[in-house]
C-alpha atoms as a PDB file:
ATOM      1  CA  UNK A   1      49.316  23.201 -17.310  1.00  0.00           C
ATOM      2  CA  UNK A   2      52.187  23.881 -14.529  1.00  0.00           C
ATOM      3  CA  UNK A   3      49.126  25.645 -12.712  1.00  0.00           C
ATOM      4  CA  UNK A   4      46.516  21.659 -13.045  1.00  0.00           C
ATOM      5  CA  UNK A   5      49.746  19.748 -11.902  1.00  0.00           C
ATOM      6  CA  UNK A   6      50.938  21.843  -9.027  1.00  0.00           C
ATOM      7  CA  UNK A   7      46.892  21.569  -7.733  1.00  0.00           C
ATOM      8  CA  UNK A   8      46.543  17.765  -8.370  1.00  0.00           C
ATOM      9  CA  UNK A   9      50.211  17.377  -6.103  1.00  0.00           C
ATOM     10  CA  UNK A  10      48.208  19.257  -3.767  1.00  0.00           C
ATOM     11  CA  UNK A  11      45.280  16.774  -3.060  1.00  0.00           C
ATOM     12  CA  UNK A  12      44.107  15.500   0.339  1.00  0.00           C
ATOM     13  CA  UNK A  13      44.473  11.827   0.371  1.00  0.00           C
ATOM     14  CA  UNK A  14      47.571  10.885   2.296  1.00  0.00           C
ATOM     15  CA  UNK A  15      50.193   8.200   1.047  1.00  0.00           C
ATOM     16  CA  UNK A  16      48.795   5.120   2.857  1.00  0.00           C
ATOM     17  CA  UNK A  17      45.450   6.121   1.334  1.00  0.00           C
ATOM     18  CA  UNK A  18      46.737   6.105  -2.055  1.00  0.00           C
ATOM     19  CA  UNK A  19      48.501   2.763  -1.914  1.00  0.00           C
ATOM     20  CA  UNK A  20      45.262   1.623  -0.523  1.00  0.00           C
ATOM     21  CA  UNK A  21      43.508   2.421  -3.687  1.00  0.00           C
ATOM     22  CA  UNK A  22      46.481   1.555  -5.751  1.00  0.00           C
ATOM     23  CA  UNK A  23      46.203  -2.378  -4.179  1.00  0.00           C
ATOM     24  CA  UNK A  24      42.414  -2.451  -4.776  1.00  0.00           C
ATOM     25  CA  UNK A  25      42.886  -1.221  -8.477  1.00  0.00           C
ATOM     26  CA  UNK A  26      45.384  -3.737  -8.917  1.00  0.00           C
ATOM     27  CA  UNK A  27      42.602  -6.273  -7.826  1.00  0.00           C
ATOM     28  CA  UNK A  28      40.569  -4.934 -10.021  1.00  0.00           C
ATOM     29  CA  UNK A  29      37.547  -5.296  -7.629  1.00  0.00           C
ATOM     30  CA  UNK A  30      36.971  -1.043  -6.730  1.00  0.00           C
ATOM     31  CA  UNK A  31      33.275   0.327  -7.050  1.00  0.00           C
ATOM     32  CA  UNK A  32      32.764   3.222  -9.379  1.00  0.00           C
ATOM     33  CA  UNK A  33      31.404   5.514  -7.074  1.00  0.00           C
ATOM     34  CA  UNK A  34      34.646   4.728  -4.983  1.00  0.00           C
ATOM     35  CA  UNK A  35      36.744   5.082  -7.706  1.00  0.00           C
ATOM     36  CA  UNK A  36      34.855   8.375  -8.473  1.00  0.00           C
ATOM     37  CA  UNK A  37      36.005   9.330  -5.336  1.00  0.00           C
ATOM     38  CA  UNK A  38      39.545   8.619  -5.202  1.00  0.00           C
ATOM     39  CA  UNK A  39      40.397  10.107  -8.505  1.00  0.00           C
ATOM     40  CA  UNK A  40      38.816  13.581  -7.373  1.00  0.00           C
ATOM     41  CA  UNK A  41      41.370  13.257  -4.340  1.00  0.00           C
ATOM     42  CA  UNK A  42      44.378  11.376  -5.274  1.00  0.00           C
ATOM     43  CA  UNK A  43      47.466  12.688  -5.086  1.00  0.00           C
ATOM     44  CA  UNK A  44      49.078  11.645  -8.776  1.00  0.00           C
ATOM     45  CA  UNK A  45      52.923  11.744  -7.551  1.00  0.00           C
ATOM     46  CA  UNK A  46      51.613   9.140  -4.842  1.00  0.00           C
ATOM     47  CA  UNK A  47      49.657   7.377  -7.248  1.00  0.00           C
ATOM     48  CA  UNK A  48      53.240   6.773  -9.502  1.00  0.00           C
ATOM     49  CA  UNK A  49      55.308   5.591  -6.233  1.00  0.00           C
ATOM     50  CA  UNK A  50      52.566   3.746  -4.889  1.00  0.00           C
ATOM     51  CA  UNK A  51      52.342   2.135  -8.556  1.00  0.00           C
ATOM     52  CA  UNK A  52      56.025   1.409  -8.627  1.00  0.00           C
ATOM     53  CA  UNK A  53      56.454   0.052  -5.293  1.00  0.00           C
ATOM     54  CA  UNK A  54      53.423  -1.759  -6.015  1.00  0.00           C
ATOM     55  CA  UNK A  55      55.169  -3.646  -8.923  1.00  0.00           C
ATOM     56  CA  UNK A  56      57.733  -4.180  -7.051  1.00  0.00           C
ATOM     57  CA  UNK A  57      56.625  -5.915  -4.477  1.00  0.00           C
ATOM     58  CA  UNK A  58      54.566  -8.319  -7.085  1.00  0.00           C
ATOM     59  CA  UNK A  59      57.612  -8.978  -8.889  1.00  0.00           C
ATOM     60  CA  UNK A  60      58.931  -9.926  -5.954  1.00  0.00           C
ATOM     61  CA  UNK A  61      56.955 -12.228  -4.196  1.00  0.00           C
ATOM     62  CA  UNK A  62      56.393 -14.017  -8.197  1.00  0.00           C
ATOM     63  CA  UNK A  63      60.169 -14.090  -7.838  1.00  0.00           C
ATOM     64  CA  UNK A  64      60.469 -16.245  -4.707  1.00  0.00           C
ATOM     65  CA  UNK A  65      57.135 -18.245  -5.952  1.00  0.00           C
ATOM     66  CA  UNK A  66      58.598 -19.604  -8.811  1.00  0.00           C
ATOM     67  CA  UNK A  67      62.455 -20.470  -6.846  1.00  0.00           C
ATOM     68  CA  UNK A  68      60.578 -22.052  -4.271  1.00  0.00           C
ATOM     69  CA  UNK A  69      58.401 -24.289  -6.875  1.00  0.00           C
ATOM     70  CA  UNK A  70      61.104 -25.175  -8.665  1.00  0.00           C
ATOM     71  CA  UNK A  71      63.242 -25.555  -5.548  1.00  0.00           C
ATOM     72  CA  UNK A  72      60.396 -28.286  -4.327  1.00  0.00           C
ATOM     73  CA  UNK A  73      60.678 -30.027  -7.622  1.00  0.00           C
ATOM     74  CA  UNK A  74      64.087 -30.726  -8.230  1.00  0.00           C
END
């Protein structure tokens, strides 16, 4: 198994690519041959900080939506 995850860390896509394919699987709007495609090449250390900053940066801007809605109402 040490041999599968050292060749997965190994895979072409670079980081920008991978949060690229993060943000569209986020949106839930990827094409399966696409997604086909990605998987074969994604880099799966990438794919976890690319999730996490992902997150993140949702949580985030949620965070600053809802203080500046209830901000406007008060």
């Amino acid at each position: 198994m040490s041999d599968d995850l050292r060749d997965a860390s190994q895979r072409k896509l670079n980081f920008l690519q991978t949060l690229k394919a993060v943000l569209w699987a986020l949106f839930g709007v990827r094409k399966g041959a696409g997604y086909d495609q990605d998987v074969a090449r994604l880099n799966p250390v990438h794919v976890i900080i690319a999730g996490l900053l992902a997150a993140a940066i949702f949580v985030t801007v949620l965070i600053f939506i809802v203080r500046w809605a209830a901000g406007g109402a008060a």
